[in-house]
Structure formats: structure tokens, C-alpha cells
Protein backbone atom coordinates (compact mmCIF):
# COMPACT_ATOMS: atom_id res chain seq x y z
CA UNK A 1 136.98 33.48 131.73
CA UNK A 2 134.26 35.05 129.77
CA UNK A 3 131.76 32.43 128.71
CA UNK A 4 130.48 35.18 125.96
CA UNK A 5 134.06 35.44 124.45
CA UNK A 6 134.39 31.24 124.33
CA UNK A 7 131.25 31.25 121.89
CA UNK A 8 132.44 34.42 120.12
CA UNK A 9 135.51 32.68 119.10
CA UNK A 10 133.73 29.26 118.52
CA UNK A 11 131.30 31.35 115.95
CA UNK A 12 134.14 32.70 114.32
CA UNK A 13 136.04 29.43 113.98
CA UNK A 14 132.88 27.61 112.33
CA UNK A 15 132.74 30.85 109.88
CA UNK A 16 136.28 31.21 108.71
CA UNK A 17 137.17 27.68 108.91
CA UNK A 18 137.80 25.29 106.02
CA UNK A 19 135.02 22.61 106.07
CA UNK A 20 136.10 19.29 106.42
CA UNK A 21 134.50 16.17 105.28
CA UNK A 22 134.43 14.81 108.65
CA UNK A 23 133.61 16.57 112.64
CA UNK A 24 136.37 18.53 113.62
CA UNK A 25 137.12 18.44 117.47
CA UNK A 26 138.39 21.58 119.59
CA UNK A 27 141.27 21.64 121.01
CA UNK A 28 142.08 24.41 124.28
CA UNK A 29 145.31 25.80 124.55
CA UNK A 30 147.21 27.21 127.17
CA UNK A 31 150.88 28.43 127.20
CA UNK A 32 152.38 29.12 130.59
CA UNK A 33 154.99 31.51 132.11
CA UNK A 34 157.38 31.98 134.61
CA UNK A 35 156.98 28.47 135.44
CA UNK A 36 159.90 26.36 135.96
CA UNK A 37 159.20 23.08 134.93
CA UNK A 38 162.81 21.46 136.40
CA UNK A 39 160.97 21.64 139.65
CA UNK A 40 158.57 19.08 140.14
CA UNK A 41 156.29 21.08 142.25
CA UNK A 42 155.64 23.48 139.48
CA UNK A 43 154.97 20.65 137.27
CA UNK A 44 151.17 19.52 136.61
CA UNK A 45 149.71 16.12 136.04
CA UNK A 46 146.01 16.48 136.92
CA UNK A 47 142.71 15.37 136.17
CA UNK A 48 139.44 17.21 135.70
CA UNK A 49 136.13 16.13 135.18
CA UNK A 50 133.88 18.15 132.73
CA UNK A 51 129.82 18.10 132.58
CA UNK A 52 129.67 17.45 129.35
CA UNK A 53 131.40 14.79 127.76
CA UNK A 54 133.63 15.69 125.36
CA UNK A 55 131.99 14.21 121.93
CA UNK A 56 134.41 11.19 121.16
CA UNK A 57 134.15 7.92 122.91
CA UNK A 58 136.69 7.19 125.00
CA UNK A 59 137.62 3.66 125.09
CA UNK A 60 138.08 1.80 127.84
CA UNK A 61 140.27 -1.48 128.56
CA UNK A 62 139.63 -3.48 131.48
CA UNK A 63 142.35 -6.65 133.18
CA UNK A 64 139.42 -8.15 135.40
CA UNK A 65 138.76 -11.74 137.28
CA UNK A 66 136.31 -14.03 136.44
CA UNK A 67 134.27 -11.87 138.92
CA UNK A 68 133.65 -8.97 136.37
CA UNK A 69 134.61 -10.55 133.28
CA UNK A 70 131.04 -10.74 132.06
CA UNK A 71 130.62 -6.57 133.08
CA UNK A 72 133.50 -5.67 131.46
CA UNK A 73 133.01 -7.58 128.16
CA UNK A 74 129.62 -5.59 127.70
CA UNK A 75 130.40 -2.30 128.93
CA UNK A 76 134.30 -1.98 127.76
CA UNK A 77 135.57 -1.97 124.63
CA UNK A 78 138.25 -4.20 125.33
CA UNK A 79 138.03 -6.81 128.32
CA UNK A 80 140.98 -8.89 129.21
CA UNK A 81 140.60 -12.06 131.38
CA UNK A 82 143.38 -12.89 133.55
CA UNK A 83 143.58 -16.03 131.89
CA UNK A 84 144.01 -13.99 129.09
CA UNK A 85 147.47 -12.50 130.07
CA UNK A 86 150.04 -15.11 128.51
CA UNK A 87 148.93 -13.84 125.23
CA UNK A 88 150.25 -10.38 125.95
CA UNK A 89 153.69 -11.50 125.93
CA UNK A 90 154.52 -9.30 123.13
CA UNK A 91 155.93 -5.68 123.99
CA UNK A 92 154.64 -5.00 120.46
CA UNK A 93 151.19 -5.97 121.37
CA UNK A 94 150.93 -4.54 124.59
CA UNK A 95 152.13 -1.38 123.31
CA UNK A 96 149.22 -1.62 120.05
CA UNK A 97 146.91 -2.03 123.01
CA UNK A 98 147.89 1.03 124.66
CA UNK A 99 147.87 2.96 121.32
CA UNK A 100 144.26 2.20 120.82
CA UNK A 101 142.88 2.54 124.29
CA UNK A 102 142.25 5.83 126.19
CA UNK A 103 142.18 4.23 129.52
CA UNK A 104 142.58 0.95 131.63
CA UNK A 105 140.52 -0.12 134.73
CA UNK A 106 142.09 -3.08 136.54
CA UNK A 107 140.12 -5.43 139.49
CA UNK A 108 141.85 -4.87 142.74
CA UNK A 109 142.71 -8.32 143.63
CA UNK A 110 145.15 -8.99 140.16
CA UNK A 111 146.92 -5.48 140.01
CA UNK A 112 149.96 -6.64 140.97
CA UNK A 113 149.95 -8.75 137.84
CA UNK A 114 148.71 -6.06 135.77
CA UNK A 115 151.52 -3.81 136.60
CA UNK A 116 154.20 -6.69 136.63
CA UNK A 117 152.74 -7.17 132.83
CA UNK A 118 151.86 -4.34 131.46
CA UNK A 119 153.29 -1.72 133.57
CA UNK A 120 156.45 -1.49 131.42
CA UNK A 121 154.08 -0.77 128.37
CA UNK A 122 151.29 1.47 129.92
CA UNK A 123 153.24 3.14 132.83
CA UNK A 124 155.58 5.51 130.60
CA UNK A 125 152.72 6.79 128.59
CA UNK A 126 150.41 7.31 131.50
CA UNK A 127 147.75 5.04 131.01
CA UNK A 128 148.34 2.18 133.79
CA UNK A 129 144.85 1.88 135.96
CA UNK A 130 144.73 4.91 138.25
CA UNK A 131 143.28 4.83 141.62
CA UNK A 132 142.76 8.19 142.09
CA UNK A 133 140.65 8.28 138.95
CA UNK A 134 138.68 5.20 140.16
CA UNK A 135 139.54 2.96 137.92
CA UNK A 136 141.41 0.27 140.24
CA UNK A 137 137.94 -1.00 141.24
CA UNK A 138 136.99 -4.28 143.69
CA UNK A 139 135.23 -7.33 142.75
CA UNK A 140 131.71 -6.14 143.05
CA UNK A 141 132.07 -2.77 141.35
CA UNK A 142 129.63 -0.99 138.77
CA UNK A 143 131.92 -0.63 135.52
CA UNK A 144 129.20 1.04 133.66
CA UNK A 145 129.01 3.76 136.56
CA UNK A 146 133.15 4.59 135.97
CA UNK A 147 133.24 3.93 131.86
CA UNK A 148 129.92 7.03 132.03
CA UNK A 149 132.85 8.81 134.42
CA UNK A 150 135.74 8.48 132.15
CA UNK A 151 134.21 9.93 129.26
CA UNK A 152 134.05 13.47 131.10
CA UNK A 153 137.48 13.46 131.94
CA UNK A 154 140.71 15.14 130.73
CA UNK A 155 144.09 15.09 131.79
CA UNK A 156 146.50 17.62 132.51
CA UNK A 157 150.08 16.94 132.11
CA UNK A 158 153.16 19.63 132.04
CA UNK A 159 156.40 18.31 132.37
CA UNK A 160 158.74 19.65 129.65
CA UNK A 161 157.36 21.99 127.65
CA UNK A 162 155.00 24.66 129.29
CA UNK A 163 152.16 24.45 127.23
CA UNK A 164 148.67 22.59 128.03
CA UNK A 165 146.64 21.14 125.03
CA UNK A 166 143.34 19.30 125.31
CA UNK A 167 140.32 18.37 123.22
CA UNK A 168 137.31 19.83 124.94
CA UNK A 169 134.49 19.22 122.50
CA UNK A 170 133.48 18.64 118.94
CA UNK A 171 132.01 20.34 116.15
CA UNK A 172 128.89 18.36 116.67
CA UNK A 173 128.37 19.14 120.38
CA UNK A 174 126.35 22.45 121.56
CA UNK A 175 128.34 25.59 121.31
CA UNK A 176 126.93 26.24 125.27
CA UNK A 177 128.38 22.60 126.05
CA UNK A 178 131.71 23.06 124.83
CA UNK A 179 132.25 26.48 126.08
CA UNK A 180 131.30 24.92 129.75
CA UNK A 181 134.22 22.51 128.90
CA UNK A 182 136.46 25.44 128.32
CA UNK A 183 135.77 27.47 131.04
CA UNK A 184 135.39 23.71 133.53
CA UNK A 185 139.59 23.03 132.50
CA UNK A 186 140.83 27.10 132.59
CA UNK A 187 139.87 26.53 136.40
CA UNK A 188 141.18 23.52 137.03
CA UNK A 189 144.47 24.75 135.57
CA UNK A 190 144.97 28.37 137.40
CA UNK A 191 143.97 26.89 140.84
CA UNK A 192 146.84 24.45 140.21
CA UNK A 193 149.25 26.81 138.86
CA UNK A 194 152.11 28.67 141.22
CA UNK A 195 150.71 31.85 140.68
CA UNK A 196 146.96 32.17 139.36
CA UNK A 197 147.56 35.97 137.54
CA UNK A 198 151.06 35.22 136.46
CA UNK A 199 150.96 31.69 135.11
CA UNK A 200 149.27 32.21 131.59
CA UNK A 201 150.94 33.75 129.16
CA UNK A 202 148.35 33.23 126.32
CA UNK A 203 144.98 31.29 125.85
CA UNK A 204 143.70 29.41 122.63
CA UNK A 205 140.92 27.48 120.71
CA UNK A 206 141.16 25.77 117.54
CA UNK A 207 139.81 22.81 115.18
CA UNK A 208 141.39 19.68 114.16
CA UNK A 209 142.82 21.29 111.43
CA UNK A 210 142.36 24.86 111.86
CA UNK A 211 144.40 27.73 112.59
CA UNK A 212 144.12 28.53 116.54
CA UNK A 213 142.26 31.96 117.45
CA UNK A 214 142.86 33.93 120.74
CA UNK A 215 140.88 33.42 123.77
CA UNK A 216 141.93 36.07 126.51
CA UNK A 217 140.79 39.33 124.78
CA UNK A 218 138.33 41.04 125.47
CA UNK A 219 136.64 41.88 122.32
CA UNK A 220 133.96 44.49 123.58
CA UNK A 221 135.76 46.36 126.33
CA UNK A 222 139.20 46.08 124.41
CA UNK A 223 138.34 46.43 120.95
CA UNK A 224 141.54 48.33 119.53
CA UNK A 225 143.96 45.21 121.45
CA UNK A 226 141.41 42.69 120.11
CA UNK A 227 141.86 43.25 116.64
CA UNK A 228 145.38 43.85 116.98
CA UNK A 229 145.98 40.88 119.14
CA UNK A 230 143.97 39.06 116.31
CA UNK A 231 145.74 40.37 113.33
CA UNK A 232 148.96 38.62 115.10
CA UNK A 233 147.34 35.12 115.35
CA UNK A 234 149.48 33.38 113.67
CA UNK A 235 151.44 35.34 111.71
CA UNK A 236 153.43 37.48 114.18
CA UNK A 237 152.96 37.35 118.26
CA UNK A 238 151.49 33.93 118.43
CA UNK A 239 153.71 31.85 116.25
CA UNK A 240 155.86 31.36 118.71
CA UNK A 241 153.42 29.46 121.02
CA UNK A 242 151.62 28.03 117.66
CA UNK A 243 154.69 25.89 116.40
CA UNK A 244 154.18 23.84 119.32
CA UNK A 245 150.56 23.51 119.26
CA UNK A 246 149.52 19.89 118.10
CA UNK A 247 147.38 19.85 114.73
């Protein structure tokens, strides 16, 4: 991917897009083809770290022993003692937990009891402490070092609908930093993808609230599809693929 044509279309977003009263993130798009997804070989759930973080704090739980309690309390922004666990009872407040939480780090030694507890909860919306992310850590470990980590990384899931969707930046970040970001998760995608030349069907930026623009057109070599490629974003070609894009 062109790094030129990710900041072409980021210019053009900040110039035709309605200004909001607050920062905007972006959101990359990809919609997939000729995969089938009832085959869970073709499906994805990935992770990829970025170099730039991507401009919103991602907050981090932690379900620690009295050996990090102390770390986690000034580094997290939730810690949770495992004395602590009878007040999680609740489904309802496990699940509130989970809603405002990006990610979970749990201490070795009491993961057992984290996923008896909260596995239920967490598990089915993928945010139970991962150990291939780090974030099942021992007794001695340097929180600060993975909670710096998780705020480069995104994850990848496809499992029903063929269609990838993750923030990647915000309005406030350096047009050069998000279009790293961009270019860091289109491959990590295609190298995980059946087929890396027959896997993406179309490619897309947009803001919070803004319409989604066309990434994979080459503007100066392909002027003539460009524009007409453009003219059909939304109305026409890309609808399809745009009334299942988030907002």
C-alpha cells in the first residue's frame, strides 16, 4: 500500500468532512472475498502491534495478588485484588466491567480463579487475559512495560461477516503516524489471509462520523478509475460494503 495515497485520502477527509466539536478517530476498513468464513482456517483472530499508538487510551484492568497489587493500582486503570473477587458476584457487574475496559492482565498464580469468575463474562467478548499478548504475567513482572505495549495494539477478528474494521489513529495524531498505522495492519492482514492478491475486495478510511473514502486507487497512475471509483463511494459500488461499516 501506497503510503502517498493513505495521506491523500486523510487530506481529503479533514477537507470535506463535517467538523465536529470533539477529535474524530479513523477507522480502516477492509472487506474480504472469496473467503469462506464456515471454515475456521480461513477465519482471522489476530493481533498486531503498531508504532504509534493509536491516540485513545486504552484501559487496562488487572486481577493481581498482593504481589503486584501496589503496580497495578498505579499503572492500571482498574486493579482488582483477589480479595476483591466476592464482590464481582454480579453477572451485571462483571459484564459493566468488561464494557468499560479494553483489556485485562491477570497474575499467573490466580488465573484459574480469574477464568472460573470472570471467564463466563470476559471470554465471549474476547477480552479474558491473553497469554499470547503478554498479559498473563508472573509475580515479579513490569506492568508499566505491557500497559506502554497494549496501547499499540489492535485486534483482528473475522468470524461471520468478512469485513475487518479498526481504529488506527485520531484526528489529533500526525497524518505520517496514522498512515504508518494503516499501512502496519494492511500487512498484518494479507500475510494472514488465504490468498494475499485475491482476499481484498475493497479498502477504506473514514472518521467517527464521516462518510468512508476509498483507499486502493491509485489516484496518479489511474486517474480516470479514481474519480470514477470515487464518484461511487457511497452512493453506488460501495454501499454495499458501507451498510456494514460501523459509524
Amino acid at each position: 500500500m501506497d503510503q502517498q495515497r493513505v495521506l491523500q485520502v486523510l487530506k481529503e477527509l479533514k477537507n470535506t468532512g463535517t467538523k465536529r466539536n470533539f477529535v474524530q478517530s479513523y477507522d480502516f476498513i477492509i472487506n474480504l472475498k472469496n473467503v469462506d468464513l464456515k471454515k475456521p482456517e480461513q477465519q482471522l483472530d489476530f493481533f498486531i502491534t503498531l508504532n504509534n499508538a493509536v491516540g485513545r487510551k486504552r484501559k487496562v484492568g488487572a486481577f493481581v495478588g498482593p504481589e503486584l497489587l501496589q503496580q497495578a493500582q498505579q499503572v492500571c486503570e482498574k486493579a482488582i485484588s483477589l480479595d476483591q473477587f466476592p464482590e464481582y458476584q454480579s453477572k451485571k457487574i462483571i459484564k459493566k466491567l468488561a464494557k468499560e475496559l479494553d483489556f485485562f492482565i491477570a497474575q499467573a498464580t490466580i488465573m484459574p480463579k480469574v477464568a472460573l469468575q470472570f471467564g463466563k463474562a470476559l471470554g465471549p467478548r474476547g477480552k479474558m487475559p491473553n497469554p499470547k499478548l503478554g498479559c498473563v504475567v508472573p509475580p515479579g513482572a513490569n506492568l508499566k512495560v505491557l500497559y506502554d505495549k497494549l496501547q499499540k495494539i489492535v485486534v483482528v477478528k473475522v468470524k461471520t461477516h468478512p469485513m475487518i474494521q479498526v481504529m488506527v489513529g485520531t484526528e489529533a495524531m500526525q497524518d505520517n503516524d496514522v498512515a504508518d498505522n494503516v499501512i502496519t495492519v494492511y500487512n498484518g492482514v494479507i500475510h494472514q489471509l488465504p490468498s494475499e492478491k485475491n482476499n481484498i475486495k475493497s479498502i477504506y478510511l473514514k472518521t467517527t462520523m464521516g462518510k468512508p473514502l476509498r483507499l486502493d486507487v491509485d489516484l496518479a497512475e489511474k486517474p480516470e478509475r479514481a474519480e470514477k471509483a470515487k464518484r461511487k463511494t457511497l452512493p453506488a459500488q460501495a454501499k454495499k460494503d458501507a451498510a456494514e461499516i460501523k459509524p
